[in-house]
Protein backbone atom coordinates (compact mmCIF):
# COMPACT_ATOMS: atom_id res chain seq x y z
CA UNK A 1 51.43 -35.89 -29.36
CA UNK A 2 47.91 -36.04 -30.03
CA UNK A 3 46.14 -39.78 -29.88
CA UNK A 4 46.60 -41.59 -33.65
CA UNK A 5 42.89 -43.51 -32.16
CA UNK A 6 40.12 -41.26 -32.09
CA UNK A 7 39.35 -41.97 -28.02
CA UNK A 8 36.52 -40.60 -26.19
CA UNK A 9 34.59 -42.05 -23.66
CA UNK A 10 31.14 -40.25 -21.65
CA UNK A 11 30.93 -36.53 -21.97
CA UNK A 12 31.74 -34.60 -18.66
CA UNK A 13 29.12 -31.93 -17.19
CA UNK A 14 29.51 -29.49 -14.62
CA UNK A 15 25.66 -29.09 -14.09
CA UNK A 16 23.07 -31.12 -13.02
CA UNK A 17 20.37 -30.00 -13.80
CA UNK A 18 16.65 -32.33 -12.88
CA UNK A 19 13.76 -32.97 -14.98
CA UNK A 20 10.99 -32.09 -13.68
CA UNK A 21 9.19 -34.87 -11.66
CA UNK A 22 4.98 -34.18 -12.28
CA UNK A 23 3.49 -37.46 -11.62
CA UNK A 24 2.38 -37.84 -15.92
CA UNK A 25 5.76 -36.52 -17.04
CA UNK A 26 6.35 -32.81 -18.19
CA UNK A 27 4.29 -32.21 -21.15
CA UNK A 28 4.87 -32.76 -25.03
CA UNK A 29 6.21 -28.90 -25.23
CA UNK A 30 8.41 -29.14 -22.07
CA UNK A 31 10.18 -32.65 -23.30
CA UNK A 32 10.68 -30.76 -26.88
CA UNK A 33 12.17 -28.01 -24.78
CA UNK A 34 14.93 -30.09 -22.92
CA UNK A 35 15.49 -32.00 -26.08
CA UNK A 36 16.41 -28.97 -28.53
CA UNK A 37 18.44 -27.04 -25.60
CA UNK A 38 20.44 -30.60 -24.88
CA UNK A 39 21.07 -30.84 -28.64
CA UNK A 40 22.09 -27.46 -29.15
CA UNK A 41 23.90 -27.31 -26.56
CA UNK A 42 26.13 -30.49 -27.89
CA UNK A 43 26.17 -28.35 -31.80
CA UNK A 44 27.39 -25.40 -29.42
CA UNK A 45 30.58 -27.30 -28.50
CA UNK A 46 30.77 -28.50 -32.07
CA UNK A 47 29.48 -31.97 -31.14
CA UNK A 48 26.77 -32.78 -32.91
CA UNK A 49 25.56 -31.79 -36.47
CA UNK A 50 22.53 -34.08 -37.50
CA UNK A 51 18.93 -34.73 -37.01
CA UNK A 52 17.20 -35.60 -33.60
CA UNK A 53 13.85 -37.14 -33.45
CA UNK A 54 11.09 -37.61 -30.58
CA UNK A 55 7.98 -39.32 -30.16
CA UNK A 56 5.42 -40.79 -27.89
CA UNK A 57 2.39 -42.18 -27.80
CA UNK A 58 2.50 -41.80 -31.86
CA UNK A 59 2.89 -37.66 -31.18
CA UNK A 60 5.81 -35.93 -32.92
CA UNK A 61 7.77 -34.02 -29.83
CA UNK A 62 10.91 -32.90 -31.74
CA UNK A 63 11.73 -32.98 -35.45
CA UNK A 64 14.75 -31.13 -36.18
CA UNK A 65 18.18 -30.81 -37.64
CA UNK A 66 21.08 -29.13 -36.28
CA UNK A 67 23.38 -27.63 -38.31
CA UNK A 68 27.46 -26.43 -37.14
CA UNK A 69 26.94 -24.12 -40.03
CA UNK A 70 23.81 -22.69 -41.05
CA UNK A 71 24.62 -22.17 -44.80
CA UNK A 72 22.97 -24.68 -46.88
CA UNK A 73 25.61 -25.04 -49.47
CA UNK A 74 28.22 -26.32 -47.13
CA UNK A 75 28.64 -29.95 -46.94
CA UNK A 76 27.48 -30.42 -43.19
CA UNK A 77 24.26 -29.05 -43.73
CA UNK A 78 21.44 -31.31 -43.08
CA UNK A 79 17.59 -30.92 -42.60
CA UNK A 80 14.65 -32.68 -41.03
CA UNK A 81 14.36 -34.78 -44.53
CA UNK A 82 18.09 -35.91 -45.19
CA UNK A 83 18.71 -39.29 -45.54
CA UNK A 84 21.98 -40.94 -43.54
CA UNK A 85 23.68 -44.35 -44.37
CA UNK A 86 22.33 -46.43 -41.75
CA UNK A 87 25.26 -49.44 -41.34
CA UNK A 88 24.78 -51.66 -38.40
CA UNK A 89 20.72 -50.39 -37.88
CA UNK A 90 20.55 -52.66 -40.67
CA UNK A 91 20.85 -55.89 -38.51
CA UNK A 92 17.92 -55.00 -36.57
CA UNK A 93 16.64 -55.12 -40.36
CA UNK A 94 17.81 -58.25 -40.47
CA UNK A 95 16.60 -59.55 -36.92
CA UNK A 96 13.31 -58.17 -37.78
CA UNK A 97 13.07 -60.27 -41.41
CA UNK A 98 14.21 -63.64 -39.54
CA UNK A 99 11.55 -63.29 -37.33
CA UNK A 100 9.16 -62.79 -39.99
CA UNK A 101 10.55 -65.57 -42.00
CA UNK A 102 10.40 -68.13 -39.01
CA UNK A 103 6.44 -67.12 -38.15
CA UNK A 104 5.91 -68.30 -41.39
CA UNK A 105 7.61 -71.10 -41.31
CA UNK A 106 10.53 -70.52 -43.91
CA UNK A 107 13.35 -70.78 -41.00
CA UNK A 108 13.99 -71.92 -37.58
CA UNK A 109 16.76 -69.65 -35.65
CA UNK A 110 18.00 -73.35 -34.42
CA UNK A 111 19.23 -74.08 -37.64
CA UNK A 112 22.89 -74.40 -38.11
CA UNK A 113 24.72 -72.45 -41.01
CA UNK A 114 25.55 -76.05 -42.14
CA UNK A 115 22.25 -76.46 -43.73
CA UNK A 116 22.57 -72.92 -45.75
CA UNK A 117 26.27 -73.88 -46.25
CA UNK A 118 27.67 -76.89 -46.26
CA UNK A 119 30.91 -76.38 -46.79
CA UNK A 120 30.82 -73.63 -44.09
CA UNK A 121 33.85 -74.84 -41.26
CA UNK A 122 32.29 -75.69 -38.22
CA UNK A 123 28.91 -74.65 -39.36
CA UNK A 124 27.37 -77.44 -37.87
CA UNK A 125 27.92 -75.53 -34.24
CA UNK A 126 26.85 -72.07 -35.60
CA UNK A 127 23.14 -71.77 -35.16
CA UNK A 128 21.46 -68.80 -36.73
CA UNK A 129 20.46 -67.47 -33.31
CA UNK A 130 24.46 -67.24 -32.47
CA UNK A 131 24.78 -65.76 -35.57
CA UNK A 132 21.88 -63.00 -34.38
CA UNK A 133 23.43 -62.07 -31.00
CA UNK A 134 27.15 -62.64 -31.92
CA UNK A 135 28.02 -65.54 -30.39
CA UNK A 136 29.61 -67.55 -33.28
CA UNK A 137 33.25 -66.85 -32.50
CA UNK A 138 33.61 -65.25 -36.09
CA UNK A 139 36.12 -62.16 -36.05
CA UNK A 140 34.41 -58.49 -36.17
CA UNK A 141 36.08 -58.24 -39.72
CA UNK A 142 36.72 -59.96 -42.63
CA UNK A 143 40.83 -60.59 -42.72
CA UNK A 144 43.05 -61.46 -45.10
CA UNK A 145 41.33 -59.39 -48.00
CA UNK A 146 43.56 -58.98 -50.92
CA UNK A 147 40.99 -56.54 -52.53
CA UNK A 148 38.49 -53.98 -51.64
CA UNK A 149 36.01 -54.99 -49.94
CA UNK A 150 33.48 -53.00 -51.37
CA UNK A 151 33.54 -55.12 -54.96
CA UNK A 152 33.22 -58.28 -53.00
CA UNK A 153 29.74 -60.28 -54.07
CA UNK A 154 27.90 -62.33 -51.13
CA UNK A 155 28.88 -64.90 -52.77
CA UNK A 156 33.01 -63.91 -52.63
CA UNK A 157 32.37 -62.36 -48.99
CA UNK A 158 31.21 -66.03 -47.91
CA UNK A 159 34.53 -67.54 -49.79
CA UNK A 160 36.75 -64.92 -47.17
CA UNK A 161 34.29 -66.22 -44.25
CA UNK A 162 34.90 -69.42 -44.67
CA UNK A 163 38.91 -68.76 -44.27
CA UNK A 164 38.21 -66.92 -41.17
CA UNK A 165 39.87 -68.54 -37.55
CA UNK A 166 36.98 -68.77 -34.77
CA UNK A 167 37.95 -66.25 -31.85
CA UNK A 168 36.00 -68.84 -29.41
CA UNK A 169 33.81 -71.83 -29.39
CA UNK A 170 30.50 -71.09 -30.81
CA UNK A 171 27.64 -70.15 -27.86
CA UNK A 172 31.07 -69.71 -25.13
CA UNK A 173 31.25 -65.88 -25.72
CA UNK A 174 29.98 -62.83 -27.15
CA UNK A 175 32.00 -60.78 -29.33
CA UNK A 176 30.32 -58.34 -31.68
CA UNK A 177 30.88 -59.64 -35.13
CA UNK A 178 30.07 -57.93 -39.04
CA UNK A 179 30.95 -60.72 -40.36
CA UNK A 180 28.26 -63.10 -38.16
CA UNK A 181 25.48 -60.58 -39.75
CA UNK A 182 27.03 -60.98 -43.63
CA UNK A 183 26.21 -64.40 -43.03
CA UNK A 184 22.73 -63.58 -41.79
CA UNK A 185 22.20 -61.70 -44.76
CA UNK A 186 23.31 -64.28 -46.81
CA UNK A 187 21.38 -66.89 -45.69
CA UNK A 188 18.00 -64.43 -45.76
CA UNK A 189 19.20 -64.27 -49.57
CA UNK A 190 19.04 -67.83 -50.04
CA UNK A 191 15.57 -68.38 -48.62
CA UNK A 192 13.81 -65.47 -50.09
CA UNK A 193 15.97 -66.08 -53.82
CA UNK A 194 16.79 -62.18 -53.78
CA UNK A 195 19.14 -59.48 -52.53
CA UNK A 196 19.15 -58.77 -48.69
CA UNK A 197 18.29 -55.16 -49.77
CA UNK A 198 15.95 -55.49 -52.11
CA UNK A 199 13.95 -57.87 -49.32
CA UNK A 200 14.24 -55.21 -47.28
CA UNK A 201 12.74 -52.51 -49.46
CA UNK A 202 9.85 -55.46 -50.11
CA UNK A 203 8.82 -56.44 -46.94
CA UNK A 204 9.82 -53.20 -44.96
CA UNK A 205 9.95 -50.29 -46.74
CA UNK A 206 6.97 -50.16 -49.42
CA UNK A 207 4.34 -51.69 -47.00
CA UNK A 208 5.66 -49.19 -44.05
CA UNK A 209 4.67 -46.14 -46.16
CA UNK A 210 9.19 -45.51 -46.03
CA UNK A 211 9.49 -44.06 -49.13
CA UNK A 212 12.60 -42.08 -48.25
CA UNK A 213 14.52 -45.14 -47.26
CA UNK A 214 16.59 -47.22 -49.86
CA UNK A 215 19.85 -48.87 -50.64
CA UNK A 216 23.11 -48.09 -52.27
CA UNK A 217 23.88 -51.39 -53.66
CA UNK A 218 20.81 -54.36 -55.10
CA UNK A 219 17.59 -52.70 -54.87
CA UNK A 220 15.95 -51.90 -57.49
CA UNK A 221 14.28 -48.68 -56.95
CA UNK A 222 16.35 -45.40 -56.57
CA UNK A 223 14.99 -43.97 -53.86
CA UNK A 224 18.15 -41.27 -53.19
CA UNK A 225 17.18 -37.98 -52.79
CA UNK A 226 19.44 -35.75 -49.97
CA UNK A 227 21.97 -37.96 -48.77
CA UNK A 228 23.65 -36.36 -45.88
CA UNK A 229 27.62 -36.39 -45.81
CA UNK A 230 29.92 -37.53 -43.60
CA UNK A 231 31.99 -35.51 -41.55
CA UNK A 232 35.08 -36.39 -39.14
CA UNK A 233 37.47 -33.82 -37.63
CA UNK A 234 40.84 -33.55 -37.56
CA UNK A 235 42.50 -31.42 -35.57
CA UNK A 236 40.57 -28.09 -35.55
CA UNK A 237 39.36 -28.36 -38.63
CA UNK A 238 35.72 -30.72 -39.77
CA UNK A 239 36.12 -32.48 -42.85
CA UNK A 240 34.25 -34.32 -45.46
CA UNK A 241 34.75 -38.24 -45.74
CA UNK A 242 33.14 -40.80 -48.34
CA UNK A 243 29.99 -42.00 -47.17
CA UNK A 244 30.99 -45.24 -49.06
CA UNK A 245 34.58 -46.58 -47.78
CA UNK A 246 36.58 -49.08 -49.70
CA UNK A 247 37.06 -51.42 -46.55
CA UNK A 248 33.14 -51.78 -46.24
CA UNK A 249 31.01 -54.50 -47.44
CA UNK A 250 28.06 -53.62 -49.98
CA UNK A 251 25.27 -56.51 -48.98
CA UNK A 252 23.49 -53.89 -46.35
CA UNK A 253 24.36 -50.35 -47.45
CA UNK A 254 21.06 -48.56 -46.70
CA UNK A 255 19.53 -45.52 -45.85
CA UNK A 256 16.46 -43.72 -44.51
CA UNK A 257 15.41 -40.56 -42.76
CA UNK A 258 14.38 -39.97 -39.12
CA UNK A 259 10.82 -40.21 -39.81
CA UNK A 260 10.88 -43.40 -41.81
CA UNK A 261 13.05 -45.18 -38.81
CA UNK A 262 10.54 -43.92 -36.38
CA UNK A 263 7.14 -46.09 -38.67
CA UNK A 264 9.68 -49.15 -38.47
CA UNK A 265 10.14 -48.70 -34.78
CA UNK A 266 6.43 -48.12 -34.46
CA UNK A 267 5.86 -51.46 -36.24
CA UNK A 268 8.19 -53.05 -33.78
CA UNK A 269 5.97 -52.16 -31.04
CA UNK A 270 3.30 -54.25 -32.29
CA UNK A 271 3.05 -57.71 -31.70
CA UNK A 272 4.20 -60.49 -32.08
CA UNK A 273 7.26 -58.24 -32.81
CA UNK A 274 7.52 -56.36 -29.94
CA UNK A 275 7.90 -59.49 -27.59
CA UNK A 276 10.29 -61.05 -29.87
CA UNK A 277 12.83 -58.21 -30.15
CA UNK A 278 12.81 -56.54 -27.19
CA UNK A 279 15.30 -57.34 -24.13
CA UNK A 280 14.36 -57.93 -20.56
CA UNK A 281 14.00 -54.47 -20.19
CA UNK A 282 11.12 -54.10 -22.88
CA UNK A 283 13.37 -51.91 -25.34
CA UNK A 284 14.66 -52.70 -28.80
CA UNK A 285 17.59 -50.52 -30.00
CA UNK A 286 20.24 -50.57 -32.30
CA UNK A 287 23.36 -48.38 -33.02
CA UNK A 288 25.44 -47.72 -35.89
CA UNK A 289 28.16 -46.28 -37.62
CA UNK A 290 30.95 -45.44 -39.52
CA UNK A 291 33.77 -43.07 -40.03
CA UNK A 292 32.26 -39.51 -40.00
CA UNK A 293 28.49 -40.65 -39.02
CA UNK A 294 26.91 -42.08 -36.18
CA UNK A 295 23.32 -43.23 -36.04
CA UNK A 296 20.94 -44.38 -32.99
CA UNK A 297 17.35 -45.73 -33.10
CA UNK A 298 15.63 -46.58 -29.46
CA UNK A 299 12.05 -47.87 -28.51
CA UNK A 300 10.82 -48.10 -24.86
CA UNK A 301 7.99 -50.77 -25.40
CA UNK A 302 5.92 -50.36 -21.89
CA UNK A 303 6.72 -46.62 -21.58
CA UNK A 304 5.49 -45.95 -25.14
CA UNK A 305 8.58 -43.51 -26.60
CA UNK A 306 10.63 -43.57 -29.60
CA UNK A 307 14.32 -41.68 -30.01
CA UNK A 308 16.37 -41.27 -33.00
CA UNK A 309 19.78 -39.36 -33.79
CA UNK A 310 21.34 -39.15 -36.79
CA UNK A 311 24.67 -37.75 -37.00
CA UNK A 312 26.55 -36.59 -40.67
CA UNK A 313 29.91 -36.44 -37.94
CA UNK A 314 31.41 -38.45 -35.76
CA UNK A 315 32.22 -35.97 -32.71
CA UNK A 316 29.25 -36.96 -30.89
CA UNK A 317 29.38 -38.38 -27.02
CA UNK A 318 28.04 -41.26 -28.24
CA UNK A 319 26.96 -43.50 -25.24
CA UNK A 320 26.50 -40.29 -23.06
CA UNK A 321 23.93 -38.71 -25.78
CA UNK A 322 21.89 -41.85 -25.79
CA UNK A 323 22.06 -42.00 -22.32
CA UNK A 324 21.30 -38.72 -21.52
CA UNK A 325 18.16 -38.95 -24.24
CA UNK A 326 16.84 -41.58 -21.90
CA UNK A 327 17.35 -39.76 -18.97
CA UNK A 328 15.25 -36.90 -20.77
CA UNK A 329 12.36 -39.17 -22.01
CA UNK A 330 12.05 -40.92 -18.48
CA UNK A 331 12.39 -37.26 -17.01
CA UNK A 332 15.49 -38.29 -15.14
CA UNK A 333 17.80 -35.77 -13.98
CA UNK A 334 20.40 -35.38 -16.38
CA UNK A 335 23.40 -32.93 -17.54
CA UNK A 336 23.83 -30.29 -20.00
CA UNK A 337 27.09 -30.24 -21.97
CA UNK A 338 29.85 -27.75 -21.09
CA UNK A 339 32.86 -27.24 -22.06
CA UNK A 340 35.77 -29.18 -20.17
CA UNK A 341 38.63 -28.10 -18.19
CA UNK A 342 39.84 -31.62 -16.41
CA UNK A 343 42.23 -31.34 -13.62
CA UNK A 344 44.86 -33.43 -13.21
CA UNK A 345 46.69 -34.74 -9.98
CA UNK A 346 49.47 -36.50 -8.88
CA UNK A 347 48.83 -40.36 -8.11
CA UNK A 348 51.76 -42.56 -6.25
CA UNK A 349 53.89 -45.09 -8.71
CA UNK A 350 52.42 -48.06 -7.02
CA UNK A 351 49.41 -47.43 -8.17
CA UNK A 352 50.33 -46.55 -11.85
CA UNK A 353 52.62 -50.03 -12.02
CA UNK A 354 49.52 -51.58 -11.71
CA UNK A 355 48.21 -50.64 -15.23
CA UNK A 356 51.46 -51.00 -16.96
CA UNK A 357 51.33 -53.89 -19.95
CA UNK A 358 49.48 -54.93 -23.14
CA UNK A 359 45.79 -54.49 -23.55
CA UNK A 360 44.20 -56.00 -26.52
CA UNK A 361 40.99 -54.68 -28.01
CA UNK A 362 38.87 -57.46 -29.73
CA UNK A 363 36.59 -54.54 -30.69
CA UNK A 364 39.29 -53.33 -32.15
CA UNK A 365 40.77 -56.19 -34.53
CA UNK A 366 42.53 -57.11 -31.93
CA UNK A 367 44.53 -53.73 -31.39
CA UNK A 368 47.45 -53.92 -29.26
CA UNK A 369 47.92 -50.96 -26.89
CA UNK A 370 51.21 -51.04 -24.53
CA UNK A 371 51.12 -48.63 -21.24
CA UNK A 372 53.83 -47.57 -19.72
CA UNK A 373 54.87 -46.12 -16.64
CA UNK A 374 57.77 -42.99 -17.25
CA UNK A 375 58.73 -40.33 -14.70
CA UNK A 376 55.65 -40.87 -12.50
CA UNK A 377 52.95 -40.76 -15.06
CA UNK A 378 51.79 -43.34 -17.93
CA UNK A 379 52.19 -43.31 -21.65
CA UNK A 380 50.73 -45.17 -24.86
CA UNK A 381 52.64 -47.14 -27.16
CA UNK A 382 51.06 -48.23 -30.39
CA UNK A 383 53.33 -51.06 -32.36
CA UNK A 384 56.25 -49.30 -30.82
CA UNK A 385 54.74 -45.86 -31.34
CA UNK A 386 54.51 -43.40 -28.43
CA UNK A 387 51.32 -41.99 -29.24
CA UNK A 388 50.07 -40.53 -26.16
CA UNK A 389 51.11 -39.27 -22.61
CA UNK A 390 48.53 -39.39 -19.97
CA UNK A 391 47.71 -37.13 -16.64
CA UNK A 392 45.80 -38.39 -13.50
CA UNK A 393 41.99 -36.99 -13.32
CA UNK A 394 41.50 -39.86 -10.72
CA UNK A 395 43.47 -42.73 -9.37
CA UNK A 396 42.32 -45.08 -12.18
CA UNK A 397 41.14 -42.46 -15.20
CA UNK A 398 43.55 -40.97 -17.52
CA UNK A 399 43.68 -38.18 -20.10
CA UNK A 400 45.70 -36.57 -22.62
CA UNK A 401 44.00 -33.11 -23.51
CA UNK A 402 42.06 -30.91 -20.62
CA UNK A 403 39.90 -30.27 -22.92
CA UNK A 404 38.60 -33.22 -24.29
CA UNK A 405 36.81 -36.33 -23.37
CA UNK A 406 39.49 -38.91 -24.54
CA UNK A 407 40.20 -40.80 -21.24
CA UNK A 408 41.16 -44.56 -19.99
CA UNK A 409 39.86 -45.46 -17.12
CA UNK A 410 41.25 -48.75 -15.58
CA UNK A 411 39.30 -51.19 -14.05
CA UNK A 412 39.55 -53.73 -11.37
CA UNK A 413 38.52 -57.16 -12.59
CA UNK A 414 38.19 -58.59 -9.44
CA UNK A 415 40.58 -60.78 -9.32
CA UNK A 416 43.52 -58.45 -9.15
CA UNK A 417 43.95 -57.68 -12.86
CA UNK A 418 43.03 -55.01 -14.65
CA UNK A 419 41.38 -54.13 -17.79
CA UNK A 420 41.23 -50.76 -19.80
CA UNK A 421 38.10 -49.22 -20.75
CA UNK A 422 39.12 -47.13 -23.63
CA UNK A 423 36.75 -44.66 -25.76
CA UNK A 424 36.79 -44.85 -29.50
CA UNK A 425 34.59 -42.43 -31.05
CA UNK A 426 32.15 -41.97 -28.70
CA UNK A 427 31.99 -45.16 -26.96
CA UNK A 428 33.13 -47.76 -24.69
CA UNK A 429 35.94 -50.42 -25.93
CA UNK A 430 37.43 -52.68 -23.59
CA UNK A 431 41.01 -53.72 -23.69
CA UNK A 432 42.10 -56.97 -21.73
CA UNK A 433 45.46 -57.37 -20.23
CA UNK A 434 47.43 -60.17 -21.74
């Protein structure tokens, strides 16, 4: 039986193949060159169908959409100009308008969500920078919803928030959190007296020159023009999804275009923006994503390069593209995609009764995922559900199908426990052994 979770963790290549290593870099033509044969390599094995975007030093290298099928009345088909939905790129938005809003003196990220809310539960401990980097303890989700989520107003989504349990004590943890940013968003609403995305097209779009970028839901300009469409696949066969889901929440719903996210990553290279945004490695970068699209902006503040990839389908390595992109850009050596053909091999019970029990993933709402050991190799149970069987590749990483990514690998937590690293649509999840 095939997965029920759509798993899939790094991409595995067969060649390595360098970049080249001139002390300036390989030129503007060359890093176009390794770019488009990467990418099309990825649309060869039906993993990518989107646009891909390049720059540096404020020169274009690569512009261009890939398309699985080249006809432009089918539903996948994209070009250079589409416009995606966005999702979570939208709290770098956000980070980007606090900022703003606190050098002019209109906020101060050490303010608790008390002072916004008052009747907020244990908003006196939430400050608006845990809020920022997800360290409030709120859930990733909103739970308990007895309607679509998609009709709630800010005002009803902070009624549901307020009903929410804290996973952890606020500033203890981190734990990526939606809900954390609807609260951003509505306290951004409450300063400025306006919609989140109508603030947004304000202070962002019309004075960056984005006039392909927009929002779905409380802007008012229309600024739609080519929306792309989302994509997943099930089994062999790629199919179209609603770009607008009824389990998603309306306050940030926007769009844009390659070439408009690449002028607001320009503008976050200047100061005092730069400084304040980027981490200790002098990037800012932001994912995002939903089912059937996958989206990735990246800045490299001292090296002076921009990256974007937007995807109308979810089949996309996700971590492994962005990290191979890097690798690319910093002319690293990296791999070309092939096809797989894993191998699997025969590892001694004692080793497999080590990963046997329940993993919860937080990333997850709280997913429960029992493994199994039965007749020398493990298996997947899902509330009760066998949903997978898994073969050895290695003595702690599992898969299902030779010729796919999906995989858990099992790691050591150094104290004699394990954890599961499990890939969900093209990245990284970690379940924790109860």
């Amino acid at each position: 039986m095939h997965l029920v979770l759509s798993l899939a963790i790094l991409l595995s290549c067969q060649e390595q193949k360098p970049a080249p290593e001139a002390i300036k870099g390989p030129s503007t033509a060359v890093l176009a060159g390794q770019i488009d044969e990467y990418f099309s390599a990825l649309r060869g094995l039906e993993k990518f169908n989107g646009v891909v975007f390049a720059s540096k030093a404020e020169d274009v290298i690569i512009h261009k959409a890939y398309n699985l099928n080249p006809d432009e009345q089918s539903s996948t088909y994209v070009s250079p100009q589409s416009q995606f939905d966005i999702h979570s790129v939208s709290k770098l938005l956000a980070r980007y308008l606090i900022e703003k809003l606190e050098l002019a003196g209109k906020v101060k990220k050490s303010q608790t969500v008390s002072e916004f809310i008052a009747d907020f539960p244990g908003g006196e401990k939430i400050t608006l920078d845990l809020l920022l980097h997800h360290r409030s303890g709120l859930p990733r989700r909103l739970e308990g919803l007895e309607e679509a989520a998609i009709n709630l107003s800010s005002e009803q989504i902070m009624d549901y928030a307020k009903k929410q349990e804290l996973r952890f004590e606020p500033g203890t943890a981190t734990q990526y959190s939606n809900i954390g940013y609807e609260l951003v968003y509505y306290i951004i609403e409450q300063i400025v007296e306006r919609p989140f995305a109508q603030y947004v097209a304000e202070e962002v779009f019309h004075p960056l020159g984005m006039n392909d970028s927009g929002a779905h839901f409380y802007a008012r300009e229309n600024q739609l023009k080519s929306l792309a469409k989302n994509h997943e696949r099930e089994d062999s066969t790629i199919v179209q999804v609603d770009n607008i889901l009824p389990d998603e929440l309306k306050t940030a719903r926007i769009f844009s275009t390659a070439a408009d996210l690449n002028k607001f990553l320009n503008h976050l290279n200047e100061p005092p923006y730069a400084a304040l945004l980027s981490d200790e490695t002098k990037v800012i970068e932001k994912s995002g994503g939903s089912d059937g699209i996958r989206v990735q902006v990246y800045t490299h503040l001292e090296r002076g390069y921009n990256f974007i990839f937007l995807a109308n389908y979810e089949a996309v390595p996700f971590q492994q593209t962005v990290a191979d992109f890097v690798k690319i850009m910093e002319h690293e050596t990296y791999a070309i995609p092939q096809a797989l053909n894993r191998k699997a091999i025969q590892v001694p019970g004692a080793i497999l009764a080590q990963y046997v029990g329940n993993y919860t993933f937080a990333d997850l709402g709280n997913l429960e995922l029992t493994i199994e050991m039965e007749e020398e190799h493990l298996v997947v149970f899902q509330e009760g559900e066998r949903i997978a069987s898994l073969k050895a590749e290695t003595e702690n990483v599992f898969f299902e199908d030779p010729k796919a990514p999906e995989s858990f690998e099992f790691v050591d937590d150094g104290e004699g426990r394990f954890k599961v690293l499990m890939g969900f649509k093209g990245v990284k999840l970690e379940g924790i052994k109860r």
